[in-house]
N, C-alpha and C. Protein backbone atom coordinates (compact mmCIF):
# COMPACT_ATOMS: atom_id res chain seq x y z
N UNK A 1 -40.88 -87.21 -38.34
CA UNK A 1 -39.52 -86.83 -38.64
C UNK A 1 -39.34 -85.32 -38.57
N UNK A 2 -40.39 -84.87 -39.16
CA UNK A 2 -40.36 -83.08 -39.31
C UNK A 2 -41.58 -82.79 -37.74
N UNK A 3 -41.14 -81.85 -37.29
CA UNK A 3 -41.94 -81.16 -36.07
C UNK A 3 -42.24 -79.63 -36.49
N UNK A 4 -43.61 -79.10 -36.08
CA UNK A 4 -42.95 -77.66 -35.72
C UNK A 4 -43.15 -77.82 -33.81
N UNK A 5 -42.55 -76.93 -33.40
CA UNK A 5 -42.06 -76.50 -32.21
C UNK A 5 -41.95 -74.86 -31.88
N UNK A 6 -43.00 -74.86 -30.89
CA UNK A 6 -43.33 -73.58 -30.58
C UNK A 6 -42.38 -72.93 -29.36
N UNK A 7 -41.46 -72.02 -29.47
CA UNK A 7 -41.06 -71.70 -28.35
C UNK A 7 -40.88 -69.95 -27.92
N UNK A 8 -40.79 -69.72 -26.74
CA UNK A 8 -40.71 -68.87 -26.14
C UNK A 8 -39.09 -68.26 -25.76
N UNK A 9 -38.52 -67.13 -26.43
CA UNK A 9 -37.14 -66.76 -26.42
C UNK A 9 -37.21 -65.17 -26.37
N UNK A 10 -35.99 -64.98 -25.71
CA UNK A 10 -35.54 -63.91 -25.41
C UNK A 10 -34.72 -63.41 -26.31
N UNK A 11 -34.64 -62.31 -26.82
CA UNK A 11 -34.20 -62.14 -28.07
C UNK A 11 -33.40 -60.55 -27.67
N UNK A 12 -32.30 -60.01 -28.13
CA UNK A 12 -31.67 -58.81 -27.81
C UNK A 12 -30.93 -59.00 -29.69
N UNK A 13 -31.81 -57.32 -29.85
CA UNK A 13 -31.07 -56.80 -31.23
C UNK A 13 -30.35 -55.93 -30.94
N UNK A 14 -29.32 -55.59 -31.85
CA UNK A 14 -28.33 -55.01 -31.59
C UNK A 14 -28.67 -53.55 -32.17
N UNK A 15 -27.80 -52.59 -31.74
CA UNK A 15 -28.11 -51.52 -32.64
C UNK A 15 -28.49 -51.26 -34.19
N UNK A 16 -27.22 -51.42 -34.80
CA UNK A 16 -26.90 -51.36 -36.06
C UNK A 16 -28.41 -52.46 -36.63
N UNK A 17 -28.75 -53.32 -36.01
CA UNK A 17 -30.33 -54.03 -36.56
C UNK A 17 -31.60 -53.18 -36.87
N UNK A 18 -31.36 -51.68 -36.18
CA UNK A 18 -32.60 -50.98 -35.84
C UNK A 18 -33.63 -50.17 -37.29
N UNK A 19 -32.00 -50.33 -38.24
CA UNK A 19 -32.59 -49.43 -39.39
C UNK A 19 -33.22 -50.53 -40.28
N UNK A 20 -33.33 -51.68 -39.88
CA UNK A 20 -33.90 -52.84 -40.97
C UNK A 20 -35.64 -52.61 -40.25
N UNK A 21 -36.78 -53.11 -40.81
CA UNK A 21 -37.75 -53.72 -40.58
C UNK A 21 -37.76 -54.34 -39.37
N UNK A 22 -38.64 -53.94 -38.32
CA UNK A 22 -38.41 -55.10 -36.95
C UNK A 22 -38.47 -56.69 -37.28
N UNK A 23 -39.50 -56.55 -38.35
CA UNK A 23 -39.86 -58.17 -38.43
C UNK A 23 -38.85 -58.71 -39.10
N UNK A 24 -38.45 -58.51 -40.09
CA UNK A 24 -36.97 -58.58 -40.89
C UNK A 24 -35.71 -58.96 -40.04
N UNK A 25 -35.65 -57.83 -39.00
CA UNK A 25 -34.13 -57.90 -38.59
C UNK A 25 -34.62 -58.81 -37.07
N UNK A 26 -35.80 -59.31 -36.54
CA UNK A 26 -36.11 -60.19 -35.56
C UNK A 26 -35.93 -61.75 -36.35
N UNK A 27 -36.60 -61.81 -37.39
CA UNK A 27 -36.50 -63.55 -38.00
C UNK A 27 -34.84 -63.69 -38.51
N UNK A 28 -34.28 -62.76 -39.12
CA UNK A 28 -32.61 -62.87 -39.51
C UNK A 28 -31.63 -63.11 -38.06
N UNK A 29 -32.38 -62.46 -36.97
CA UNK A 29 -31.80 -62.66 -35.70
C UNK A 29 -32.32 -64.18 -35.18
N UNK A 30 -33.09 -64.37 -35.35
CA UNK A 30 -33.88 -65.92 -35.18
C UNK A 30 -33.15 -66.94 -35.90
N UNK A 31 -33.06 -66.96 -37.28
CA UNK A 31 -32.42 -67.57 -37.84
C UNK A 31 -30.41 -67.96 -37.66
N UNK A 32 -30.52 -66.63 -37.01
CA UNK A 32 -28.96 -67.14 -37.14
C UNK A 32 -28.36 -67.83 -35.66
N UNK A 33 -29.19 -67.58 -34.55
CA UNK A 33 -29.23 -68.21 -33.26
C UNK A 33 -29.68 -69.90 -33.43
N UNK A 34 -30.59 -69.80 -34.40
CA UNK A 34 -31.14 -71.30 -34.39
C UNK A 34 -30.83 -72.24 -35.79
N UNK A 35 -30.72 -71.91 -36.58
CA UNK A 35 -30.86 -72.70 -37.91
C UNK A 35 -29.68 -73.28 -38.03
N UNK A 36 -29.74 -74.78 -38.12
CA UNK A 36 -28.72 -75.61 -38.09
C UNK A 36 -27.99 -75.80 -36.32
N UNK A 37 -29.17 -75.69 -35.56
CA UNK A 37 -28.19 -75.95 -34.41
C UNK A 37 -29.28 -77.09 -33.99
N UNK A 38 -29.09 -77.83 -33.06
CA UNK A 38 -29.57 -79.07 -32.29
C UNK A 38 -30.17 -78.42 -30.61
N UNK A 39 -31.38 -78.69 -30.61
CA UNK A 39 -31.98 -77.71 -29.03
C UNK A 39 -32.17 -78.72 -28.73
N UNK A 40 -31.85 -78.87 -27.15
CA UNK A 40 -32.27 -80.32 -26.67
C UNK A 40 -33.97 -80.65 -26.52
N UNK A 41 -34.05 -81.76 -26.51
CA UNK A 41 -35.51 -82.17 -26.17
C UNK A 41 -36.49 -81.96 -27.60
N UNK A 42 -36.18 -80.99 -28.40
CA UNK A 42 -36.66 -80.69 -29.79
C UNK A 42 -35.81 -81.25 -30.92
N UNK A 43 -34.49 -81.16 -30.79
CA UNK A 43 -34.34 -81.75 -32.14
C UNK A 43 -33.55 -80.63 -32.99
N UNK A 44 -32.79 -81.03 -34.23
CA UNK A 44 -32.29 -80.28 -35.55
C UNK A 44 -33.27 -79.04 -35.85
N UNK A 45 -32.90 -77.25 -35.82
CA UNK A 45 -33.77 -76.72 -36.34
C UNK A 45 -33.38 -76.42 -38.02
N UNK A 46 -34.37 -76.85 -38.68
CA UNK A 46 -34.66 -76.77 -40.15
C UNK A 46 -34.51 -75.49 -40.61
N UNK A 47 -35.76 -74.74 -40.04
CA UNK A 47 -36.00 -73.25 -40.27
C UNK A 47 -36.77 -72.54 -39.65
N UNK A 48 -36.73 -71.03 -39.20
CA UNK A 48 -38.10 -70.61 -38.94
C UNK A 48 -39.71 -70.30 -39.81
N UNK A 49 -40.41 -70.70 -38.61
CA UNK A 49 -41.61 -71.03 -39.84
C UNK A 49 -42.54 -70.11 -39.89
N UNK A 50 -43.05 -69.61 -38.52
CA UNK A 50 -43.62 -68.25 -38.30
C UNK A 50 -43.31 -67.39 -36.93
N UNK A 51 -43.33 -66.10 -36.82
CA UNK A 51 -43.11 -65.54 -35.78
C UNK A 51 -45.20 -65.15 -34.97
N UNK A 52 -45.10 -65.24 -33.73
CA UNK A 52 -46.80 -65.76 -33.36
C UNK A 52 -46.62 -64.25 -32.68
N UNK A 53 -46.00 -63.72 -31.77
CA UNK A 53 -45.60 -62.26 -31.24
C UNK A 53 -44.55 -62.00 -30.76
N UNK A 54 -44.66 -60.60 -30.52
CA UNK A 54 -42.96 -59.85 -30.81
C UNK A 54 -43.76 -58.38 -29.53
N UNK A 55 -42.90 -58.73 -28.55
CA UNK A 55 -43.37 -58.01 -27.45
C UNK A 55 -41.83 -57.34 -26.74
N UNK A 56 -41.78 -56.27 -26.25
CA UNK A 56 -41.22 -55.43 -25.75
C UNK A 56 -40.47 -54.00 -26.25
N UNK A 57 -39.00 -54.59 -26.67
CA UNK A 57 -38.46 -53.43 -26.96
C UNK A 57 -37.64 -52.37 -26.20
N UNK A 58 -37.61 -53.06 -24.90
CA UNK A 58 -36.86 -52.31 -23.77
C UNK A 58 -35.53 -51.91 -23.95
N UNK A 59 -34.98 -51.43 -23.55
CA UNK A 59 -33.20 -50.79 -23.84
C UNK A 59 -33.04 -51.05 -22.26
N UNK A 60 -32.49 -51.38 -21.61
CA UNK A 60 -31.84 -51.63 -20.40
C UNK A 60 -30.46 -50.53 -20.19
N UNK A 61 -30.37 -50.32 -18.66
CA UNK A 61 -29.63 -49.56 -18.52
C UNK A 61 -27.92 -49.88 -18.45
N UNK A 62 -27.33 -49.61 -19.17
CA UNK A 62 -25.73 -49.83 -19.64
C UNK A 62 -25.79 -51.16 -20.76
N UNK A 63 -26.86 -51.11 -21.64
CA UNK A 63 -26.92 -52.37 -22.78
C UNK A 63 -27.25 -51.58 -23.76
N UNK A 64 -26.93 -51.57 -25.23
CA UNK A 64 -27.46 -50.71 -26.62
C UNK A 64 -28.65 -51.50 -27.11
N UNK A 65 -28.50 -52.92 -26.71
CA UNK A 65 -29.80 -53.70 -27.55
C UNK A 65 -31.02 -53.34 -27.03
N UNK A 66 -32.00 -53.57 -28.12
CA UNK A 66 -32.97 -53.86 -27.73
C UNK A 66 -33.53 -55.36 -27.54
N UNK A 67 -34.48 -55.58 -26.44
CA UNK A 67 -34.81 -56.65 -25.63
C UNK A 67 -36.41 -56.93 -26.14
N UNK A 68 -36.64 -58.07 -26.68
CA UNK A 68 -37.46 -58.62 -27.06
C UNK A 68 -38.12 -59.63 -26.88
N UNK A 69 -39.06 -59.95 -26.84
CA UNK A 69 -39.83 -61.76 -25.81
C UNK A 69 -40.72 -62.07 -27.34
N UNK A 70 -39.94 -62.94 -27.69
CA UNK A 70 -40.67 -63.47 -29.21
C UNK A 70 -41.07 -64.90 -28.93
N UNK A 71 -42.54 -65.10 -29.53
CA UNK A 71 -42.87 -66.49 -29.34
C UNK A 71 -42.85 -67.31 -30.85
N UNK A 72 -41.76 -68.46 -31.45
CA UNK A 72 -42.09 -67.99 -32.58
C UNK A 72 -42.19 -70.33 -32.77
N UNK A 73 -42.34 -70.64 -34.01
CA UNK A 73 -42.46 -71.80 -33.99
C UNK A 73 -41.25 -71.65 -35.20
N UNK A 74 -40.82 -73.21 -35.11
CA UNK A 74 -39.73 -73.77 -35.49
C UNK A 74 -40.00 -75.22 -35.90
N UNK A 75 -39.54 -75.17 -37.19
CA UNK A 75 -39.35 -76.54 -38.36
C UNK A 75 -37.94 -77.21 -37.52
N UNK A 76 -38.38 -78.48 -36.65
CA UNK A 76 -37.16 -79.01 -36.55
C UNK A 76 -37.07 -80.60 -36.60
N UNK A 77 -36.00 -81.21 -37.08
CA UNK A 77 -36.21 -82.60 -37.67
C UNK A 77 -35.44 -83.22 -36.28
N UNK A 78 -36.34 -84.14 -36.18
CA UNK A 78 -36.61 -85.33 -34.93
C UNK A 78 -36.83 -86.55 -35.77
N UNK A 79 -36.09 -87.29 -35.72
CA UNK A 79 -36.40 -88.75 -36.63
C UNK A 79 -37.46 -89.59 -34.65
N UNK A 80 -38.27 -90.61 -34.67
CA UNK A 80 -38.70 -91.12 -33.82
C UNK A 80 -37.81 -92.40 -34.14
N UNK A 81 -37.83 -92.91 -32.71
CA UNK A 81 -37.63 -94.24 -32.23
C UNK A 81 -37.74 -95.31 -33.04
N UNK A 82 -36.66 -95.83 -33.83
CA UNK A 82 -36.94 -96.53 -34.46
C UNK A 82 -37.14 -96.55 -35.86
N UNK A 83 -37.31 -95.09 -36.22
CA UNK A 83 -37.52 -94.76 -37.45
C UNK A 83 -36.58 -95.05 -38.31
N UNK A 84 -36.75 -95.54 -39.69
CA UNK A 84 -35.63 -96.05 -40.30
C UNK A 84 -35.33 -95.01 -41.15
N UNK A 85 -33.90 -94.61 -41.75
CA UNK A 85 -33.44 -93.30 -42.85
C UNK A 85 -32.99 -93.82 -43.75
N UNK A 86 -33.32 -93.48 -44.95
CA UNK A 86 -32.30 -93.93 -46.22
C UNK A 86 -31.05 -93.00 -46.39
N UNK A 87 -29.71 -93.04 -46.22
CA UNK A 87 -28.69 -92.55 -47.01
C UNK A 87 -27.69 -92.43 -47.40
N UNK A 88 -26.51 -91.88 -47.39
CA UNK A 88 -25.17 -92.26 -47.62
C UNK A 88 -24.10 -91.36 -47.22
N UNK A 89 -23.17 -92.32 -46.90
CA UNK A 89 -22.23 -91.35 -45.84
C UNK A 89 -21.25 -91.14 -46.80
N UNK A 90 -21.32 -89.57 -46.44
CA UNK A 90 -20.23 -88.69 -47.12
C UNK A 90 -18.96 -88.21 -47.01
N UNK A 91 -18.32 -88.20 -45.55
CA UNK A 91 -17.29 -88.41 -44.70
C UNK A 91 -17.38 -88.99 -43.40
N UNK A 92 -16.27 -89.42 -43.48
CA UNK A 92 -15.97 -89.70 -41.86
C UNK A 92 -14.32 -90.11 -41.63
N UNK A 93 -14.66 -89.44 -40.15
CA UNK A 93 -13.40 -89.04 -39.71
C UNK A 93 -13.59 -88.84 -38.30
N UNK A 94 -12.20 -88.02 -37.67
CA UNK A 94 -12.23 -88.46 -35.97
C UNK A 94 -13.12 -87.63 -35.11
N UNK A 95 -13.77 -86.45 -36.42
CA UNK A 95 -15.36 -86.15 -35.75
C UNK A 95 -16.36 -86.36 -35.62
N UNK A 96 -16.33 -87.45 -36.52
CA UNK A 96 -17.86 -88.27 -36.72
C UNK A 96 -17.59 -88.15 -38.23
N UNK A 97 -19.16 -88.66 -38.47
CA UNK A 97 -19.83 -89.24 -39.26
C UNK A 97 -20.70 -87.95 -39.91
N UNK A 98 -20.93 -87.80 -42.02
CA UNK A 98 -20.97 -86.81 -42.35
C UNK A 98 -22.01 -87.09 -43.28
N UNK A 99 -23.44 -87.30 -43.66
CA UNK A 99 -23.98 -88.18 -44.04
C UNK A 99 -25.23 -86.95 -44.97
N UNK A 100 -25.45 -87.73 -46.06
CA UNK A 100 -26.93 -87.08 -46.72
C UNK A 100 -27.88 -88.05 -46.72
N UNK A 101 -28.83 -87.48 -46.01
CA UNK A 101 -30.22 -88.12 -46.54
C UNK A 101 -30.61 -87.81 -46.99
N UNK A 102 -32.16 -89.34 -47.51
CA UNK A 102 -32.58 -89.31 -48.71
C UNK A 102 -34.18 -89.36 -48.01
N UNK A 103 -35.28 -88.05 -47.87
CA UNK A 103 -36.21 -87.99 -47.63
C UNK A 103 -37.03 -88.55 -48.81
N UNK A 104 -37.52 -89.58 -48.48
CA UNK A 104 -38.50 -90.41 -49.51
C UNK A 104 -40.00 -90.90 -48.86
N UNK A 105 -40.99 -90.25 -49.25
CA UNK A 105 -42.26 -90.16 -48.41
C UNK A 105 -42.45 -91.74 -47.65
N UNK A 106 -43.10 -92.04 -46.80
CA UNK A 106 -42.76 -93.23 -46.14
C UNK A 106 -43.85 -94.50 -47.23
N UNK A 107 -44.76 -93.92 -47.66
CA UNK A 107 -45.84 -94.71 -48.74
C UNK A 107 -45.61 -95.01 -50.10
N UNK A 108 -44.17 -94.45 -50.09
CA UNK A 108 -43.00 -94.73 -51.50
C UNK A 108 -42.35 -95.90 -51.02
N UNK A 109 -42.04 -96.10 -49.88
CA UNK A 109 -40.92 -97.17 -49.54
C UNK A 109 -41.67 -98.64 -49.91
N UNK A 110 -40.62 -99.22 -50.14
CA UNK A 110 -40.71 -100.72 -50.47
C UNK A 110 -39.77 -101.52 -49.61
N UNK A 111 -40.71 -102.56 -49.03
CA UNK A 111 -40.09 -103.50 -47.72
C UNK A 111 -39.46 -104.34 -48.60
């Protein structure tokens, strides 16, 4: 249900990012591109879990950011085929369906 997922991204900080901590203002930049969005083929990202390297730093010519190649892994929830969820739906309406689950270890469940 839970994955991590290692990926390879291109990353551009902005100016005003420069006076924070690189590592700081790279995972807050990570986080806000990914957390809570759906990547295909991977799945719901949860959170970031670790950053593995943080390479470049280039400024390009007529761009203020800086340009970054971060390899970092990612907490993201993939239920498998079949997998069954416990929970309860919280709205719905003509956008769908609005639902909380109930993560309950699978060696708790009772058939």
């Amino acid at each position: 249900m839970f994955h991590l997922s290692k990926i390879k991204h291109t990353l551009h900080l902005q100016p005003h990012l420069l006076s924070l901590p690189l590592f700081d203002a790279i995972k807050g930049e990570l986080e806000m591109q990914f957390l809570d969005k759906v990547i295909t083929n991977l799945g719901l990202c949860i959170s970031v879990y670790d950053i593995f390297s943080i390479d470049g730093g280039f400024i390009f010519p007529g761009d203020g950011c800086s340009t970054y190649e971060v390899i970092v892994r990612l907490v993201m929830f993939r239920p498998s085929v079949g997998e069954i969820l416990r929970g309860k739906i919280e709205e719905s309406n003509e956008d769908g369906l609005r639902c909380k689950f109930l993560f309950i270890p699978s060696y708790l469940h009772s058939n």
